[in-house]
Protein backbone atom coordinates (compact mmCIF):
# COMPACT_ATOMS: atom_id res chain seq x y z
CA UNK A 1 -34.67 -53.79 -11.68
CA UNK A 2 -38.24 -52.38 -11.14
CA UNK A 3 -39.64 -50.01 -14.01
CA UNK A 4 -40.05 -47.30 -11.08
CA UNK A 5 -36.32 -47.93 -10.11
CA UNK A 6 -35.32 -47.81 -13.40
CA UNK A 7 -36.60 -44.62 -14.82
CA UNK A 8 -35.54 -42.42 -11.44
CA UNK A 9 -32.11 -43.62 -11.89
CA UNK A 10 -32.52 -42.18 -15.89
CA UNK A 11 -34.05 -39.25 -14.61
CA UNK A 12 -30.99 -38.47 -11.87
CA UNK A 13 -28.37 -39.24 -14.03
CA UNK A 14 -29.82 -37.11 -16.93
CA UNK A 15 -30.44 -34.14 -14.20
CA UNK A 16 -26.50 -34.71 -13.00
CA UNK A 17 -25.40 -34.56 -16.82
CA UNK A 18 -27.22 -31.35 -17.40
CA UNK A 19 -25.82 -30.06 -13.75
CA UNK A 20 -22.12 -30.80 -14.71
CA UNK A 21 -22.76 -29.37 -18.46
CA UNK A 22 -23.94 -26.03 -17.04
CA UNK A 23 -21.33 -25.75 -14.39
CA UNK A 24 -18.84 -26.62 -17.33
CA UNK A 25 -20.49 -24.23 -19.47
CA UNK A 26 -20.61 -21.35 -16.36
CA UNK A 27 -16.73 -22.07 -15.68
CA UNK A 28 -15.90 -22.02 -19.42
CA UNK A 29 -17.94 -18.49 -19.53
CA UNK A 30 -16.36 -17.19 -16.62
CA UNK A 31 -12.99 -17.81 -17.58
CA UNK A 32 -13.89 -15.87 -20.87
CA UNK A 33 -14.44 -12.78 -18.99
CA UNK A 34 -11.87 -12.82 -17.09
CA UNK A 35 -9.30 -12.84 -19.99
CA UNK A 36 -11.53 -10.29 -21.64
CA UNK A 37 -11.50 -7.92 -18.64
CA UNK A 38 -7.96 -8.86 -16.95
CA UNK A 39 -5.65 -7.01 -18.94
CA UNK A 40 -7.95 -3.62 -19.59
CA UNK A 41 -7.80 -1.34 -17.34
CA UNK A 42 -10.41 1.58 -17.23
CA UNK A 43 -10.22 4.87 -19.01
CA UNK A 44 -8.96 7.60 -16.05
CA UNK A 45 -11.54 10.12 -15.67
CA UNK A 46 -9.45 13.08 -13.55
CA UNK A 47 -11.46 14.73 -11.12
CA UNK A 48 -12.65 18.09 -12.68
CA UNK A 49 -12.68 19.97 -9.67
CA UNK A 50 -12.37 23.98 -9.09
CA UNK A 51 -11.06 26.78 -6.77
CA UNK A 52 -14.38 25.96 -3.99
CA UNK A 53 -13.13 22.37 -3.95
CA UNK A 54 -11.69 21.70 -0.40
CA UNK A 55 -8.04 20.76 -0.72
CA UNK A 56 -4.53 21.59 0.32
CA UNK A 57 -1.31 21.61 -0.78
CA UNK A 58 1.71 19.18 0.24
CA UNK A 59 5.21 19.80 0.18
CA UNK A 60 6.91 16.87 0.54
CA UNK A 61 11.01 16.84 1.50
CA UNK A 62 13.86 14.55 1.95
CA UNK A 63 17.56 14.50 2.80
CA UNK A 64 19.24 12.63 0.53
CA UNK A 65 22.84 11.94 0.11
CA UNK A 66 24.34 14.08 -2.77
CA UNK A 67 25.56 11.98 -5.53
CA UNK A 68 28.15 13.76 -8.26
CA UNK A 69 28.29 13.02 -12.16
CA UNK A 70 31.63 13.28 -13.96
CA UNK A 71 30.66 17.40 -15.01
CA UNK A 72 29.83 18.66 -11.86
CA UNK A 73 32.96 20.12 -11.22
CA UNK A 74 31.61 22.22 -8.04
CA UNK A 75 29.84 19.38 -6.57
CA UNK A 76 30.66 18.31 -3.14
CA UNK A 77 30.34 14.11 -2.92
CA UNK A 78 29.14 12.52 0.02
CA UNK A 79 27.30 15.37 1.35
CA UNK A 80 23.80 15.61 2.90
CA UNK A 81 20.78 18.01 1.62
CA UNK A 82 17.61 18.40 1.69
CA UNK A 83 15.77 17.82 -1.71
CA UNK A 84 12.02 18.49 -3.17
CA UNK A 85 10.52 14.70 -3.14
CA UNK A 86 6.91 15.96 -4.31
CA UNK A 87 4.80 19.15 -4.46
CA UNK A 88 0.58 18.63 -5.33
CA UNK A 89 -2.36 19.57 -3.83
CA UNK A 90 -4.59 16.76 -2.37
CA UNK A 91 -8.61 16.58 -2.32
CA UNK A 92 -10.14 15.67 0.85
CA UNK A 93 -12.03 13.27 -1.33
CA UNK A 94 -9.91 10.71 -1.68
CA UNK A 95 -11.93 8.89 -4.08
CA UNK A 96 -11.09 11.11 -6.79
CA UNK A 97 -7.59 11.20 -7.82
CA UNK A 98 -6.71 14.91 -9.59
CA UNK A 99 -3.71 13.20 -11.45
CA UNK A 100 -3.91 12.99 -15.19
CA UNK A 101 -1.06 10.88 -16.97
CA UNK A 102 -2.69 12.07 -20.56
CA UNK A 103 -1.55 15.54 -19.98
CA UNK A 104 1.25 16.93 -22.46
CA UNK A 105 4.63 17.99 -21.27
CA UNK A 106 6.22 20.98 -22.54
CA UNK A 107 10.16 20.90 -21.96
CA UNK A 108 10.64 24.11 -23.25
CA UNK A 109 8.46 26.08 -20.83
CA UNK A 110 10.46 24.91 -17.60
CA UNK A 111 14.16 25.99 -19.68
CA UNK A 112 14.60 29.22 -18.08
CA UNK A 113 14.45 27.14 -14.39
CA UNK A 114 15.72 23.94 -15.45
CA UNK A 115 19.20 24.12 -13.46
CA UNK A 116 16.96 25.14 -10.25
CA UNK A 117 14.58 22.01 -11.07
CA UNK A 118 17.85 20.24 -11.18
CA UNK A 119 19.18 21.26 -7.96
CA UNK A 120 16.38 21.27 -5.40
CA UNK A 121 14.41 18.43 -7.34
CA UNK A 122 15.20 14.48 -5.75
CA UNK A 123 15.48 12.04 -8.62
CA UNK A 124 16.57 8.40 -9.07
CA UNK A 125 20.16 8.53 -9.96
CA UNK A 126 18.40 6.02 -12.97
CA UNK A 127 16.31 8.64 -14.13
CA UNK A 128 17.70 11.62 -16.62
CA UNK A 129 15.97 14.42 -15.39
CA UNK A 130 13.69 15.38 -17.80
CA UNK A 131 12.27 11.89 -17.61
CA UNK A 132 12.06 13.14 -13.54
CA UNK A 133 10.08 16.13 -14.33
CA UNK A 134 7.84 14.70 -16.91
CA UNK A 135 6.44 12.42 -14.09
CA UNK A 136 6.41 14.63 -11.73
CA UNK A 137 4.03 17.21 -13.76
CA UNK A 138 1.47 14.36 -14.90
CA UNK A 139 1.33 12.77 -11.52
CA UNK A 140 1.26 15.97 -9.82
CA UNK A 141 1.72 18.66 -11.55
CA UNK A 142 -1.36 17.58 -13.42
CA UNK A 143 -3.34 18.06 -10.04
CA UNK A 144 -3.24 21.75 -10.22
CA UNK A 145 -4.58 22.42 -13.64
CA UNK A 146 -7.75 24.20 -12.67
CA UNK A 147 -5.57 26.70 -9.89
CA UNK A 148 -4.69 30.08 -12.40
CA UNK A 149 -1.38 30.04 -10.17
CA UNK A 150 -0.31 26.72 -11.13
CA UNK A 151 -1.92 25.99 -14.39
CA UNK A 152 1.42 25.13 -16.49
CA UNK A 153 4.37 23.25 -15.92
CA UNK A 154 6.82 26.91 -15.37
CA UNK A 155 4.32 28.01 -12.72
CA UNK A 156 3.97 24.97 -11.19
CA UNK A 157 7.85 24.18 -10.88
CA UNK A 158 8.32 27.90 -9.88
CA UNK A 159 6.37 27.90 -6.88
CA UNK A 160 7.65 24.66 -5.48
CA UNK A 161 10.88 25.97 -5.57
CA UNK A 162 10.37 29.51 -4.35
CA UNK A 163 8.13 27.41 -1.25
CA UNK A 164 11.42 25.77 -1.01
CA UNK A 165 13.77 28.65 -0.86
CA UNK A 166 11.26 30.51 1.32
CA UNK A 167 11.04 27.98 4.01
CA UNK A 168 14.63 26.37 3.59
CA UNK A 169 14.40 23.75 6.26
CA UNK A 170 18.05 22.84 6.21
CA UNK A 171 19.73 26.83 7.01
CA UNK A 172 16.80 27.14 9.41
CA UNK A 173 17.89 23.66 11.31
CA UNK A 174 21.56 24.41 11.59
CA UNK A 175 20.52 28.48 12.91
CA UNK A 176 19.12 26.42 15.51
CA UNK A 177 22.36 24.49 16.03
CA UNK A 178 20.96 21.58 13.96
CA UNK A 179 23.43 20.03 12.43
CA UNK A 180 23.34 17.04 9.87
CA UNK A 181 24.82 14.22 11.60
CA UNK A 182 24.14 14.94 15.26
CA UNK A 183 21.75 13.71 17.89
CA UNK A 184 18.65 15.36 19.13
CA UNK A 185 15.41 15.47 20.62
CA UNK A 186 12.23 14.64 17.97
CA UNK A 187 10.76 17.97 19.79
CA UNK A 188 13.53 20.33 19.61
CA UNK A 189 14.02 19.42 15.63
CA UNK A 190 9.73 19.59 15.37
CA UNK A 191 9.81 22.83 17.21
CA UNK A 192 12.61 24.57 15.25
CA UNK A 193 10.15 23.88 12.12
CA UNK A 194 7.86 25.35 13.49
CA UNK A 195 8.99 28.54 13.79
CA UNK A 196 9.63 28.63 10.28
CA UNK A 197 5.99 27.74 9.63
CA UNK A 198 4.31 30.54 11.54
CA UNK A 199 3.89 27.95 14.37
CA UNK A 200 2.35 25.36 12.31
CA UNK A 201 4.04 21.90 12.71
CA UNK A 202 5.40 20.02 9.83
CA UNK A 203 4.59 16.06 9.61
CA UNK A 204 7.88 14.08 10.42
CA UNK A 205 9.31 11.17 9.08
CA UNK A 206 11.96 8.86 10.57
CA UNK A 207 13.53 5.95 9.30
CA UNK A 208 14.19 2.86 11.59
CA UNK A 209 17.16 0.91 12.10
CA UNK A 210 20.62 1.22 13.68
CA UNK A 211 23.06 3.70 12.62
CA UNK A 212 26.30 1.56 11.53
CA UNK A 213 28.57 4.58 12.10
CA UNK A 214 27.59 5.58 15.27
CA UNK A 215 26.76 2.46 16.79
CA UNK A 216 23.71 3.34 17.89
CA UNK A 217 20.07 2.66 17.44
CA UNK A 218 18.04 5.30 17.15
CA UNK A 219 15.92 6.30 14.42
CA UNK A 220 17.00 8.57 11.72
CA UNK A 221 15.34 11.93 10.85
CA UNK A 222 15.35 12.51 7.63
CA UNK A 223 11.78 13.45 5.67
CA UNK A 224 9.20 15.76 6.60
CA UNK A 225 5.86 17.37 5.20
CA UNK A 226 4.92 20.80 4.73
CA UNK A 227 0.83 21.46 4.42
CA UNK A 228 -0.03 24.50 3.21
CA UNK A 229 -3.52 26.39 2.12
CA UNK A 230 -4.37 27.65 -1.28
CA UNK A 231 -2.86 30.58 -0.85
CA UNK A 232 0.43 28.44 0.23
CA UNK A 233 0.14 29.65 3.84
CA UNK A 234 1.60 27.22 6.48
CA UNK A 235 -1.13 25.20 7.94
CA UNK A 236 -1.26 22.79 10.48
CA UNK A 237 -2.12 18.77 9.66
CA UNK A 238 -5.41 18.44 8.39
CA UNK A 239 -5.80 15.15 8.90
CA UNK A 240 -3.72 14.00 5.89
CA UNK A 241 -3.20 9.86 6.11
CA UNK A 242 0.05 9.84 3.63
CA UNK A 243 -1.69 8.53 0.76
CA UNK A 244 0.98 7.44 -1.89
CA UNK A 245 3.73 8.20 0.37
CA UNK A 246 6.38 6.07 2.53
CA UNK A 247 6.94 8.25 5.05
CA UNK A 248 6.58 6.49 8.69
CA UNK A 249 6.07 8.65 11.28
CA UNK A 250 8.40 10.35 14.01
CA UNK A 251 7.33 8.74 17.75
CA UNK A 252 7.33 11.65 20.53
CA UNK A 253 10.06 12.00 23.12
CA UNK A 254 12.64 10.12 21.58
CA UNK A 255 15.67 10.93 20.29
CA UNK A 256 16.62 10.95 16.41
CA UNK A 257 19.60 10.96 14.62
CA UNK A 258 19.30 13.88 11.67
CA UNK A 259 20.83 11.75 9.03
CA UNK A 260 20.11 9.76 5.71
């Protein structure tokens, strides 16, 4: 082989070593960092904000199917209501979360209201209830910390149920002939709200499927949202997109079965 020949086939193989070494070397590195960085997640930094911060509050309810324990001896099984799912206000800057899961939890302050919390509050059947309320004020209880009205966890729990009481969707519904378990139009349900809310509309949610009992297939009302100002005033949508929620949307003129 020529000396030429020779010493640019040295060269290229010693340039491909060193190529492969560093890409070795850049893989090895890279995989470092990633196990160093995988499993830490950043510190939460909750979004100090104050009273001029633009926000509104949500009041978020479902129907759910009441299910007894052993010492409930007045409870009714089987039976429909509707039920606080969540209560927080909610920045129009969605890039900074208000919820704080390092807050504290004081039991002891909710006591006086705790068989209220218990009745008007959803929870997972799974869930004992203070473990239910504990999440509930650090994921959004926490969000009103700065607001002198809701600043601890008895005001905060106070106010969502007196909203509750004060608008109480399901008496309202059946004055307007309403009735859980009956067929009607997604307007005359939306428009019964309404009238609760000062003539605001409330966002509602339906659930797809067929309804087994009735052999039929229309969509089941059973969820809806209540916005409200910061001086919990009835407001209309204000352009809320359901962040962190399930709720799917009720489609105009059809017609809804107001069920679970």
């Amino acid at each position: 082989m020529p000396k030429v020949e020779r010493f640019f086939n040295n060269d290229f193989k010693n340039f491909s070593d060193n190529r492969s070494t560093r890409q070795r070397f850049k893989r090895h590195d890279t995989l470092r960092r990633i196990k160093r960085t995988s499993f830490s997640l950043p510190r939460h930094l909750p979004y100090d904000y104050s009273d001029n911060d633009d926000g509104f509050y949500v009041l978020y309810l479902k129907l759910i199917e009441r299910l007894c324990s052993r010492d409930e001896s007045n409870c009714i099984p089987n039976t429909c209501k509707w039920y606080i799912e969540d209560f927080k206000f909610q920045l129009y800057n969605k890039k900074n979360p208000c919820h704080n899961f390092t807050v504290d939890f004081n039991e002891e302050k909710i006591s006086s209201i705790q068989s209220s919390i218990d009745e008007k509050w959803g929870s997972s059947p799974n869930w004992k209830l203070y473990q239910m309320s504990d999440f509930t004020w650090k994921f959004s209880g926490s969000c009103s910390l700065r607001i002198p009205e809701l600043d601890d966890e008895f005001k905060f729990f106070k106010k969502s149920i007196d909203l509750y009481d004060k608008f109480s969707i399901g008496k309202n519904l059946e004055d307007k002939d309403i009735i859980i378990g009956g067929d009607y139009s997604i307007e005359e349900i939306s428009d019964a709200i309404s009238g609760v809310l000062g003539g605001n509309y409330a966002q509602l949610g339906c659930t797809e499927g067929k309804n087994w009992w009735k052999d039929l297939n229309y969509p089941r009302f059973n969820e809806l949202i209540i916005f409200l100002d910061k001086q919990f005033s009835p407001i209309k949508n204000p352009g809320w997109r359901k962040h962190g929620y399930r709720l799917q949307d009720c489609q105009r003129n059809v017609t809804v079965y107001y069920d679970v």
